[in-house]
PDB file of N, CA and C in Angstrom:
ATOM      1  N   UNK A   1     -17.982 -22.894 -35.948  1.00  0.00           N
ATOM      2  CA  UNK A   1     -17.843 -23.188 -34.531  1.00  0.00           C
ATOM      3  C   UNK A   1     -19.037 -24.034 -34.076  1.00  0.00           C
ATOM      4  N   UNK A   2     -18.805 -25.439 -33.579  1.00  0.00           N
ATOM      5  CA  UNK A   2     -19.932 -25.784 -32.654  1.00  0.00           C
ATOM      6  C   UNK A   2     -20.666 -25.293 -31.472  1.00  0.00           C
ATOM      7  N   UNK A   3     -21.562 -25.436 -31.596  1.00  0.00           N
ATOM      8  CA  UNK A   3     -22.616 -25.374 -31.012  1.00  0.00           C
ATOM      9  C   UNK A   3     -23.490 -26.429 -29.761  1.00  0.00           C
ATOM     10  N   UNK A   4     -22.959 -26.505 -28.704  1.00  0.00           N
ATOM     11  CA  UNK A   4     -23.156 -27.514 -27.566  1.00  0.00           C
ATOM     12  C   UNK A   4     -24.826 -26.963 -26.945  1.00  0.00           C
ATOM     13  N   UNK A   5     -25.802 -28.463 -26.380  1.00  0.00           N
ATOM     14  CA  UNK A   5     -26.477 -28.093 -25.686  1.00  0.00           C
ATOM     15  C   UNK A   5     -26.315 -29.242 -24.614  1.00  0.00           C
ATOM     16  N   UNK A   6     -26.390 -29.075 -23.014  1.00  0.00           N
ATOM     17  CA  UNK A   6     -26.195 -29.810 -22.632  1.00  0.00           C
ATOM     18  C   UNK A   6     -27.777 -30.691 -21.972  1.00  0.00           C
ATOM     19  N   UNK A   7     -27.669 -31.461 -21.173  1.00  0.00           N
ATOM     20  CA  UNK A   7     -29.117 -31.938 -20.399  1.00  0.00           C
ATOM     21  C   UNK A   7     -28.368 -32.542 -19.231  1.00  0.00           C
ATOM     22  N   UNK A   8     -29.374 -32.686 -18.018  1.00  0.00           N
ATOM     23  CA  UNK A   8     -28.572 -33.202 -16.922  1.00  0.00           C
ATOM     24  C   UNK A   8     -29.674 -34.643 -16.863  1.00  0.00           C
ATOM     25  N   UNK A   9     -29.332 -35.702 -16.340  1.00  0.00           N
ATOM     26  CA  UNK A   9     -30.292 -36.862 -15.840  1.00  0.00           C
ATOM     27  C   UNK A   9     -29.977 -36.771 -13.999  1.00  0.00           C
ATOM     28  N   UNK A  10     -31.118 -37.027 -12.764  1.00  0.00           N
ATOM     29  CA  UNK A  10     -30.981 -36.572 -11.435  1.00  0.00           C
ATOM     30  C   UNK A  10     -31.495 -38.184 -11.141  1.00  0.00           C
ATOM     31  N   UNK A  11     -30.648 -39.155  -9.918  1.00  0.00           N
ATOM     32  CA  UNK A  11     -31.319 -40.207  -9.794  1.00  0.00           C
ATOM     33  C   UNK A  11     -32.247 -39.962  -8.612  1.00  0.00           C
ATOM     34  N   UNK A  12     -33.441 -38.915  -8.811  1.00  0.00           N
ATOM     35  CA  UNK A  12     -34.247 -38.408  -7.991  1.00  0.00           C
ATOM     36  C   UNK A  12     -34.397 -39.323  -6.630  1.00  0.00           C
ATOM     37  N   UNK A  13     -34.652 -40.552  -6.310  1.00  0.00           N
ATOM     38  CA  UNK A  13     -34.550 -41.081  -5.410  1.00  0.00           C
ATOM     39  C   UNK A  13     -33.428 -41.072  -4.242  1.00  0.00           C
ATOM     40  N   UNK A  14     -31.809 -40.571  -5.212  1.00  0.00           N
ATOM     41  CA  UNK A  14     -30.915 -40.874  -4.031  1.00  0.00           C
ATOM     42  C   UNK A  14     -30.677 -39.126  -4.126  1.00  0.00           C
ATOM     43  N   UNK A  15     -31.036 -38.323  -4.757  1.00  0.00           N
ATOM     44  CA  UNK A  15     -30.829 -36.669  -4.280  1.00  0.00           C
ATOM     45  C   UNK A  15     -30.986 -36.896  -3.161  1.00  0.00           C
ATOM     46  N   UNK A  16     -30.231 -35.848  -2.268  1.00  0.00           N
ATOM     47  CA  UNK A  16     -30.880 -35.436  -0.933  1.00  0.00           C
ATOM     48  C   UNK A  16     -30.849 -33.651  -0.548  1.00  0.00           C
ATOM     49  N   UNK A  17     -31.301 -33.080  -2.000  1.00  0.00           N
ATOM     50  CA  UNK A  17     -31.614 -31.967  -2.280  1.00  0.00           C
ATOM     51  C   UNK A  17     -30.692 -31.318  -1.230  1.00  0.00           C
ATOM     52  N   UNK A  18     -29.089 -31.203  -1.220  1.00  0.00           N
ATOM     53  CA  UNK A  18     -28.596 -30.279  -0.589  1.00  0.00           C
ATOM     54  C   UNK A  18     -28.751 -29.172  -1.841  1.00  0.00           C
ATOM     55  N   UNK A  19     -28.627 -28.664  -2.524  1.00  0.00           N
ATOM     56  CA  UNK A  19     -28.719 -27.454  -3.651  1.00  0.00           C
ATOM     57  C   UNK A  19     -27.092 -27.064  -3.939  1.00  0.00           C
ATOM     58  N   UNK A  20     -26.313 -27.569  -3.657  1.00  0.00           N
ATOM     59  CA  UNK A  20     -24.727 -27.079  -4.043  1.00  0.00           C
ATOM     60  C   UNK A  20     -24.900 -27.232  -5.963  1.00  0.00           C
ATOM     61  N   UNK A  21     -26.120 -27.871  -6.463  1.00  0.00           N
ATOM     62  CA  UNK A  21     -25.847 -27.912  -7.590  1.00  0.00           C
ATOM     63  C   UNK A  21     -26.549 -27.347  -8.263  1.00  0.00           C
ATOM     64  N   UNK A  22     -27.675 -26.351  -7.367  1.00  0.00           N
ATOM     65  CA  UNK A  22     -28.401 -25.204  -7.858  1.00  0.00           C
ATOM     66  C   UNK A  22     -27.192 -24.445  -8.187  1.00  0.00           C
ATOM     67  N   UNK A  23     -26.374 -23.969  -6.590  1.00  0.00           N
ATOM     68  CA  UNK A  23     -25.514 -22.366  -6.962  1.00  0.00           C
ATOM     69  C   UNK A  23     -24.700 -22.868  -7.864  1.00  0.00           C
ATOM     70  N   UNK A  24     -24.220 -24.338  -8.240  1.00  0.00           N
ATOM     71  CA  UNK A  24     -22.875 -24.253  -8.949  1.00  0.00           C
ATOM     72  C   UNK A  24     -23.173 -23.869 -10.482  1.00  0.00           C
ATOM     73  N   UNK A  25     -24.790 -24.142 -10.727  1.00  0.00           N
ATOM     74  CA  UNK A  25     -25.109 -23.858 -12.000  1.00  0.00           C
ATOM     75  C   UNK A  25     -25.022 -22.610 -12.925  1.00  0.00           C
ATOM     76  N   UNK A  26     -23.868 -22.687 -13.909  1.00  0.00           N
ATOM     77  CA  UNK A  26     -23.803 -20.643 -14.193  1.00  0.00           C
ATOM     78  C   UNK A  26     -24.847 -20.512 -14.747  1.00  0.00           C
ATOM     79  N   UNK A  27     -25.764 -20.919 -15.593  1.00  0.00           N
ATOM     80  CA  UNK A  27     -26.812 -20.814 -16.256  1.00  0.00           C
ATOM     81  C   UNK A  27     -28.252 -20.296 -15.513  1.00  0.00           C
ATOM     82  N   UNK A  28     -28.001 -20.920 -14.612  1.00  0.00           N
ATOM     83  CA  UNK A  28     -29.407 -21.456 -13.721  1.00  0.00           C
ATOM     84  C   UNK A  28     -30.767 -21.948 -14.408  1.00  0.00           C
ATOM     85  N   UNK A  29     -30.114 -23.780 -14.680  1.00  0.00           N
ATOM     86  CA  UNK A  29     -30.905 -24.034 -15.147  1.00  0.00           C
ATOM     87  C   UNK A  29     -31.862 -25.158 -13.701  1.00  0.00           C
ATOM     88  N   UNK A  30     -30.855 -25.317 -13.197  1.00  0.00           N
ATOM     89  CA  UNK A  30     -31.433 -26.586 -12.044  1.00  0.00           C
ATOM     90  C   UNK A  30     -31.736 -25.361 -10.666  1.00  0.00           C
ATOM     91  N   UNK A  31     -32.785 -26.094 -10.373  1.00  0.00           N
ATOM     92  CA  UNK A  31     -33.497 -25.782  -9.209  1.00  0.00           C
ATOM     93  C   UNK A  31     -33.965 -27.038  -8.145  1.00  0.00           C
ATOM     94  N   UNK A  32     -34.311 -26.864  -6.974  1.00  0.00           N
ATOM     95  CA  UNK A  32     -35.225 -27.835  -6.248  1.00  0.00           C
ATOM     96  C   UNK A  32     -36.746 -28.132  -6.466  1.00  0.00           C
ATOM     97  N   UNK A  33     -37.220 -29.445  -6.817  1.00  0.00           N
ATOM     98  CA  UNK A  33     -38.622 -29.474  -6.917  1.00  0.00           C
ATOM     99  C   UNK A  33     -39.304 -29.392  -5.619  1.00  0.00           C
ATOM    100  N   UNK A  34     -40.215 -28.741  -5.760  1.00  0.00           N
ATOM    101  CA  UNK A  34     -41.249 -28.713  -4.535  1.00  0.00           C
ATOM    102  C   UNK A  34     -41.680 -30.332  -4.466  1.00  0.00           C
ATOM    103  N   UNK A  35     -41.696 -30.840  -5.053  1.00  0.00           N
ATOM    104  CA  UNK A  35     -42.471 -32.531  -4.689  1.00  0.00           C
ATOM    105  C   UNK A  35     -41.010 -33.026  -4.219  1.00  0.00           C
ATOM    106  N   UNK A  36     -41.364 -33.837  -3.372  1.00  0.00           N
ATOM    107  CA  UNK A  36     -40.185 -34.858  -2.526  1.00  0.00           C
ATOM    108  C   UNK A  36     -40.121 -36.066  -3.130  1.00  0.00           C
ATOM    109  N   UNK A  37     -38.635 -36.594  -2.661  1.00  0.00           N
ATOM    110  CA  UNK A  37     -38.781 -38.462  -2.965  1.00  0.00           C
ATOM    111  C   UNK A  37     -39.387 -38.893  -1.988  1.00  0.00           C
ATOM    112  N   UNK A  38     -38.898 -40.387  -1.930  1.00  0.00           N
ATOM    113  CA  UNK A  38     -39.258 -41.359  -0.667  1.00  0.00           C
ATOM    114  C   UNK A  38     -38.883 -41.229  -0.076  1.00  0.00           C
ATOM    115  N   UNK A  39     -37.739 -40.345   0.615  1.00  0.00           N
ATOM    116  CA  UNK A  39     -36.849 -40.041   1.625  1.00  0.00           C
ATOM    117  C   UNK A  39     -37.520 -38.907   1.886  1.00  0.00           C
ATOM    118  N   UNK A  40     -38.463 -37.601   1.212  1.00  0.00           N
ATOM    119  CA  UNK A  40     -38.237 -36.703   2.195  1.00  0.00           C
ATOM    120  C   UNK A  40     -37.897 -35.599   1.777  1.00  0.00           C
ATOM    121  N   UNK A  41     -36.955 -36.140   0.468  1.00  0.00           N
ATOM    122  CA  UNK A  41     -36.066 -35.078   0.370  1.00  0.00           C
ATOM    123  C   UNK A  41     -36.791 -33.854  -1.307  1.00  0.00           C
ATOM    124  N   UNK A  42     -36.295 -32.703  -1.050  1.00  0.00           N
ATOM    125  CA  UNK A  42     -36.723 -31.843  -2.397  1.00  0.00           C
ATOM    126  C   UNK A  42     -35.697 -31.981  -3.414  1.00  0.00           C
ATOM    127  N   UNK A  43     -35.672 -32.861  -4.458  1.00  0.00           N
ATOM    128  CA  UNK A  43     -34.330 -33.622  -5.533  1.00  0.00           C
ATOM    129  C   UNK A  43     -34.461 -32.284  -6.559  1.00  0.00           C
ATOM    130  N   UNK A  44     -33.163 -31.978  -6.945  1.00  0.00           N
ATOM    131  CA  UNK A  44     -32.884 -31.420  -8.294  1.00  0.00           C
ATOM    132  C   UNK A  44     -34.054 -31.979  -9.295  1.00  0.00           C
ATOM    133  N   UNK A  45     -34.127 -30.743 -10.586  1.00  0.00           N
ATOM    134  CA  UNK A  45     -34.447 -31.098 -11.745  1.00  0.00           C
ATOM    135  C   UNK A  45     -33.708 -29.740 -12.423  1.00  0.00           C
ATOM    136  N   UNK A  46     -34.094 -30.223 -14.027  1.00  0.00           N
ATOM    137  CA  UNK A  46     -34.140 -29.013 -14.852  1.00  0.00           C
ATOM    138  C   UNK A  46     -34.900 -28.032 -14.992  1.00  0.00           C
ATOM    139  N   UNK A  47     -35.045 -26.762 -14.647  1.00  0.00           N
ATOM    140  CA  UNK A  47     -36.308 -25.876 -14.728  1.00  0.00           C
ATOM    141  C   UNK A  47     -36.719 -25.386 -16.152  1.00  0.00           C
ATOM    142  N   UNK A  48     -34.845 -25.389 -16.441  1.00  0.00           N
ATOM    143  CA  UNK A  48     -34.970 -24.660 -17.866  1.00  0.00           C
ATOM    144  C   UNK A  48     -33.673 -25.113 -18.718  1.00  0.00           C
ATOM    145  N   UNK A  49     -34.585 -26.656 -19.446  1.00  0.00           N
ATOM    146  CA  UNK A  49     -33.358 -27.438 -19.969  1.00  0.00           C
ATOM    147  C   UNK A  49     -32.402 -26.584 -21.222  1.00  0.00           C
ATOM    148  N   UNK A  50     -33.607 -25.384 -21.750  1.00  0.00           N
ATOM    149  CA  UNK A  50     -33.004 -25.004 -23.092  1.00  0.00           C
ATOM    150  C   UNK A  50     -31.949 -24.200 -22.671  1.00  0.00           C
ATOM    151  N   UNK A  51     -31.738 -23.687 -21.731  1.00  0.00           N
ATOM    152  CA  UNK A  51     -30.270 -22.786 -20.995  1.00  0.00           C
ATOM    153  C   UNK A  51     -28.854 -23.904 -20.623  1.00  0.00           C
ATOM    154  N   UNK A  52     -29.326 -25.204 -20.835  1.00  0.00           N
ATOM    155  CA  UNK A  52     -28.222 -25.803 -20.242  1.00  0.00           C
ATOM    156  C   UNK A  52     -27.161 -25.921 -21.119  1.00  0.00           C
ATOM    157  N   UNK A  53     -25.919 -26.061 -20.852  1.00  0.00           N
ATOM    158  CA  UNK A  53     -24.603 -25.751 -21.812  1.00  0.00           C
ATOM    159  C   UNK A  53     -23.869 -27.024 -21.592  1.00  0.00           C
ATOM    160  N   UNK A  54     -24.035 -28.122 -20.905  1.00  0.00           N
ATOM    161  CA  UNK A  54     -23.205 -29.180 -20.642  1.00  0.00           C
ATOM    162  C   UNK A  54     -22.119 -28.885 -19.612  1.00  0.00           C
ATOM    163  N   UNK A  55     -21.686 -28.011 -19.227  1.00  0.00           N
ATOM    164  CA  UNK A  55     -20.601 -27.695 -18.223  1.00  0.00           C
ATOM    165  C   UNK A  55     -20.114 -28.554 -17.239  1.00  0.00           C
ATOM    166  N   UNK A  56     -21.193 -29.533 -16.641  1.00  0.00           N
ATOM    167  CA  UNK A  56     -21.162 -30.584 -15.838  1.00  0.00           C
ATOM    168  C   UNK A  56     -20.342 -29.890 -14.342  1.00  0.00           C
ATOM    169  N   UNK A  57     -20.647 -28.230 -13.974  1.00  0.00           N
ATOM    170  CA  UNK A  57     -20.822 -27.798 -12.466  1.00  0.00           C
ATOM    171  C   UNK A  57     -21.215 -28.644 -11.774  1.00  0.00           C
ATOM    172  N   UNK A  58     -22.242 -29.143 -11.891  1.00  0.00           N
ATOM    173  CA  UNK A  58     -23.864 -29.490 -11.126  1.00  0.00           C
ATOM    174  C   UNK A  58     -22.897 -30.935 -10.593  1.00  0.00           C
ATOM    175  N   UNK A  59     -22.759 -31.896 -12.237  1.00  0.00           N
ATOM    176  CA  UNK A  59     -22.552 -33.435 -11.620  1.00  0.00           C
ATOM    177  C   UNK A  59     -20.498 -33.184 -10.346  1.00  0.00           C
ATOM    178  N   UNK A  60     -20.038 -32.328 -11.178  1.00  0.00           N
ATOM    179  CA  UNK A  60     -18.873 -32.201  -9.973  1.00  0.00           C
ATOM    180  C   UNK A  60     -18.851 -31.669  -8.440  1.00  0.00           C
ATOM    181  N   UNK A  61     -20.354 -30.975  -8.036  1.00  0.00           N
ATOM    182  CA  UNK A  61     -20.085 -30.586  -7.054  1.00  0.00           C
ATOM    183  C   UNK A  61     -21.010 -31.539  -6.240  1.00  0.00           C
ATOM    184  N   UNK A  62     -21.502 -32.113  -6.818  1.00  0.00           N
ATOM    185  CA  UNK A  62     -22.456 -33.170  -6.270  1.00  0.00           C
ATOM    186  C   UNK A  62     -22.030 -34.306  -5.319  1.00  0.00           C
ATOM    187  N   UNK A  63     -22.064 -34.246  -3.950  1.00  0.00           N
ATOM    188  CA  UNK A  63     -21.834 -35.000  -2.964  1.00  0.00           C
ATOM    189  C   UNK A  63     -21.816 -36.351  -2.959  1.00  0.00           C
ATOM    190  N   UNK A  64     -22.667 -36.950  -3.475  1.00  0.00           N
ATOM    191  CA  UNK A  64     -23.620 -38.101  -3.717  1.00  0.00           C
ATOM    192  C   UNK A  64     -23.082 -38.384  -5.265  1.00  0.00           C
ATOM    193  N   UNK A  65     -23.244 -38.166  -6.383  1.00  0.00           N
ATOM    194  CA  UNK A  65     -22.695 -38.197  -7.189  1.00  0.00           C
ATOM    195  C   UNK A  65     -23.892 -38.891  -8.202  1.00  0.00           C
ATOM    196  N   UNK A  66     -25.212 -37.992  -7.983  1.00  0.00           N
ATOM    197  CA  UNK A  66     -26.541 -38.398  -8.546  1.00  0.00           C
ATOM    198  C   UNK A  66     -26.585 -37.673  -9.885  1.00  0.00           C
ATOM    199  N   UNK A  67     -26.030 -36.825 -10.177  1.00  0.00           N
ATOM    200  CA  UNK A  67     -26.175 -36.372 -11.856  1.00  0.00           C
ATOM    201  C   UNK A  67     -25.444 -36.826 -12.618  1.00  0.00           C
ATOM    202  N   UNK A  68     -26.064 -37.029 -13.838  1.00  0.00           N
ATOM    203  CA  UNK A  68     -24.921 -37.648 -14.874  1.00  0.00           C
ATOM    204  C   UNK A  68     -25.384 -36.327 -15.722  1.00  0.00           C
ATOM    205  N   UNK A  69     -24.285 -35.920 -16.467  1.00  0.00           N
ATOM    206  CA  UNK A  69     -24.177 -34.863 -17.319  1.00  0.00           C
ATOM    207  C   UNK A  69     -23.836 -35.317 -18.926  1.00  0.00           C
ATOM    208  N   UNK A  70     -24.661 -34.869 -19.858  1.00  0.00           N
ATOM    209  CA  UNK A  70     -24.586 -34.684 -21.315  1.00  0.00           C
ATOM    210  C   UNK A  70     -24.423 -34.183 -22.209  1.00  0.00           C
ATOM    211  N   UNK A  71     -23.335 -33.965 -23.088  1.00  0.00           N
ATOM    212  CA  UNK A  71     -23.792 -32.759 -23.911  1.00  0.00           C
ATOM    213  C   UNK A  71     -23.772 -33.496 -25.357  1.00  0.00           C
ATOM    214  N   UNK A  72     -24.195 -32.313 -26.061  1.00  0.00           N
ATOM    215  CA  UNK A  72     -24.642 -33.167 -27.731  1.00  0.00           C
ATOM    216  C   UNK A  72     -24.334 -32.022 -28.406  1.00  0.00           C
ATOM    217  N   UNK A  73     -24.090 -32.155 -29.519  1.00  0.00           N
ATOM    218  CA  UNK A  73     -23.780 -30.954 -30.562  1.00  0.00           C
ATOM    219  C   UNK A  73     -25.009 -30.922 -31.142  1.00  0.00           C
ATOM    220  N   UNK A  74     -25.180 -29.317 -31.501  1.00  0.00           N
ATOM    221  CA  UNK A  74     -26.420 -28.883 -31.920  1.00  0.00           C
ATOM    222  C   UNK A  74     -25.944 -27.411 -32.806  1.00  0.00           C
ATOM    223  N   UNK A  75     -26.208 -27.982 -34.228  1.00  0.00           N
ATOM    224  CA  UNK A  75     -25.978 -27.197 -35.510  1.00  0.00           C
ATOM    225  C   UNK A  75     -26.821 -27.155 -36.378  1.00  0.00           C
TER     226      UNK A  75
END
């Protein structure tokens, strides 16, 4: 059986840290950074990339449509 890990990429500049893609995360790997963009705003990151599964929650509930989602096989 494979073995998936996923990673998310955030185009930190156009986040506007609503968090719908904190709760959508089952893992909880994404959180809000305390540092802001140029806007202001507190953008997604990964807190804890090694929990991520690829599921791509995060990039579907995403308003804006700032995550791109990855996954890779890992055996």
């Amino acid at each position: 059986m494979a073995k998936f890990r996923g990673a998310i990429v955030v185009d930190n500049e156009k986040c506007k840290g609503c968090g719908l893609c904190v709760v959508a995360c089952p893992t909880k790997v994404i959180d809000l950074n305390p540092d802001v963009n140029g806007k202001g705003y507190h953008y997604a990151y990964m807190k804890n990339p090694e929990a991520c599964i690829g599921c791509a929650s995060c990039g579907l509930v995403c308003p804006d449509s700032v995550i791109s989602v990855y996954k890779m096989n890992v055996e």
